[in-house]
C-alpha atoms as a PDB file:
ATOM      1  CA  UNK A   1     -18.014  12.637 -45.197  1.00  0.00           C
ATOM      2  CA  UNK A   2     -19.601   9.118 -45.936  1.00  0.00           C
ATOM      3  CA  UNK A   3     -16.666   7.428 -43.847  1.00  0.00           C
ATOM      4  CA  UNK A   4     -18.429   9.604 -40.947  1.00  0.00           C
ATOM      5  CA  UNK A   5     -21.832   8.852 -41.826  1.00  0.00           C
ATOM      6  CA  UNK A   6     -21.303   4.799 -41.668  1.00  0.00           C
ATOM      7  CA  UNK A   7     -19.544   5.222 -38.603  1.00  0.00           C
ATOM      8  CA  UNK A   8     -21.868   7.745 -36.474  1.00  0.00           C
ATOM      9  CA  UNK A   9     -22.960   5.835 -33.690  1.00  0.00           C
ATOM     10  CA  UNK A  10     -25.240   7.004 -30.478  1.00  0.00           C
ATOM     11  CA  UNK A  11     -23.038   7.597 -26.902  1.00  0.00           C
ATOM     12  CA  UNK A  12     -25.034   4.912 -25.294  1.00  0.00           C
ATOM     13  CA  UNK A  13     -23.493   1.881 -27.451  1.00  0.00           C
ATOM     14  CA  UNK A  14     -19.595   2.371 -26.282  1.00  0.00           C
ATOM     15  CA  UNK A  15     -18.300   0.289 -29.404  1.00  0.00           C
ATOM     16  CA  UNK A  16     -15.482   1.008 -31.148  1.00  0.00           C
ATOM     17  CA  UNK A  17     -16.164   1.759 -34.596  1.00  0.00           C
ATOM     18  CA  UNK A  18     -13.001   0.833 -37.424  1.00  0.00           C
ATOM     19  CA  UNK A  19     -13.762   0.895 -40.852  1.00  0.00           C
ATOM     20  CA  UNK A  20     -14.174  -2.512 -42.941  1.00  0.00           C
ATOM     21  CA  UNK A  21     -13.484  -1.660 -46.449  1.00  0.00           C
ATOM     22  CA  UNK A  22     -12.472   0.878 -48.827  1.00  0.00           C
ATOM     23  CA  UNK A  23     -13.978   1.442 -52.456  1.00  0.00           C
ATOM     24  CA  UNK A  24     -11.869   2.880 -55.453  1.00  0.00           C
ATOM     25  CA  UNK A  25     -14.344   1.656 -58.242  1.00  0.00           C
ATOM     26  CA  UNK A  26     -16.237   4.618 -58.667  1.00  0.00           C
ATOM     27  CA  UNK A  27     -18.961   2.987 -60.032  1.00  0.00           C
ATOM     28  CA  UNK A  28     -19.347   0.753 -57.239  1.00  0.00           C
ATOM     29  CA  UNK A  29     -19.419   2.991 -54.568  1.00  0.00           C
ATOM     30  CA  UNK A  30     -22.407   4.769 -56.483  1.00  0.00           C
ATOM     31  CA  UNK A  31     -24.129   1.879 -56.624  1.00  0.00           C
ATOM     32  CA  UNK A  32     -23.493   1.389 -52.654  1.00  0.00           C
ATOM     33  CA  UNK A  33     -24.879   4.851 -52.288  1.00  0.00           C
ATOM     34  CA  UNK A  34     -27.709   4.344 -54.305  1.00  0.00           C
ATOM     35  CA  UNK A  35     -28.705   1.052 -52.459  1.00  0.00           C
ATOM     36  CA  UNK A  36     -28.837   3.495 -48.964  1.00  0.00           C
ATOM     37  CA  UNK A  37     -30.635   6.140 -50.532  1.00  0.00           C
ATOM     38  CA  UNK A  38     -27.994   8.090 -50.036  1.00  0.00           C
ATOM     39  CA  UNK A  39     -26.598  10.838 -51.811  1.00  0.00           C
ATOM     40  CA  UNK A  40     -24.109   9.534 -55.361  1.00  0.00           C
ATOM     41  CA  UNK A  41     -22.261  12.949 -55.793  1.00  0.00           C
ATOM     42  CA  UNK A  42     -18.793  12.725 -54.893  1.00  0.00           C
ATOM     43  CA  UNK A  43     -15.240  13.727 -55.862  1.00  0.00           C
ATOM     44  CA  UNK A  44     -14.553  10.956 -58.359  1.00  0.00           C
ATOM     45  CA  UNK A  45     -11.426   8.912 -57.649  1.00  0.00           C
ATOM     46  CA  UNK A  46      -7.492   9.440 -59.620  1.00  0.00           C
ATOM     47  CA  UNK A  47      -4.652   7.450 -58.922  1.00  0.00           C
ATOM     48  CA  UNK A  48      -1.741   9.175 -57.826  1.00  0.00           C
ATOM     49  CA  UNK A  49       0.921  10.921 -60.143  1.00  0.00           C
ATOM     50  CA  UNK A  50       3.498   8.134 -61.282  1.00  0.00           C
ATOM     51  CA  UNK A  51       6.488  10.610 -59.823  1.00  0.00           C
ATOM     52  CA  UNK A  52       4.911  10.044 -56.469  1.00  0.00           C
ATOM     53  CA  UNK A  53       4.317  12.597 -53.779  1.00  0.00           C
ATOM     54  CA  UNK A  54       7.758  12.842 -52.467  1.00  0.00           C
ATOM     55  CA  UNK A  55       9.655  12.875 -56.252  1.00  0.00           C
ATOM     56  CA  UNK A  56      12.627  15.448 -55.633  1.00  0.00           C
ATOM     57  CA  UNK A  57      13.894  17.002 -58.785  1.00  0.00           C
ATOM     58  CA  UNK A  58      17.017  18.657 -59.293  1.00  0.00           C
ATOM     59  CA  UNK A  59      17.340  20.900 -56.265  1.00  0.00           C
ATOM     60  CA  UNK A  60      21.094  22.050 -56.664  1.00  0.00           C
ATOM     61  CA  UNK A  61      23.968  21.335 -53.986  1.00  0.00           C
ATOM     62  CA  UNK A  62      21.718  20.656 -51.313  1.00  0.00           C
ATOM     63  CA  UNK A  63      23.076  17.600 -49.655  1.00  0.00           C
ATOM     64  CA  UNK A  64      19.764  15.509 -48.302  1.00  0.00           C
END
């Protein structure tokens, strides 16, 4: 939702909008929020797992 909100732009301009930057410190992104008077409450951020997304475990005879 705030990735939408920086990039809104009116149908008149024509620009192609890409985003710049991307924030994992929590506490800087609320800060960043703050500055815009925006709103600060947001799903804080977690690294992933350490098995990773695609960890397969012991699945049997399957052949992959």
């Amino acid at each position: 939702m705030m990735l939408k909100q920086i990039t809104v732009c009116d149908g008149n301009c024509r620009l192609e909008l890409q985003p710049v930057a991307v924030i994992f410190d929590d506490r800087e992104l609320e800060r960043l929020l703050k500055h815009f008077h925006l709103h600060t409450e947001f799903p804080k951020f977690r690294p992933a797992p350490q098995q990773g997304l695609f960890a397969v475990g012991n699945i049997g005879d399957a052949d992959y």
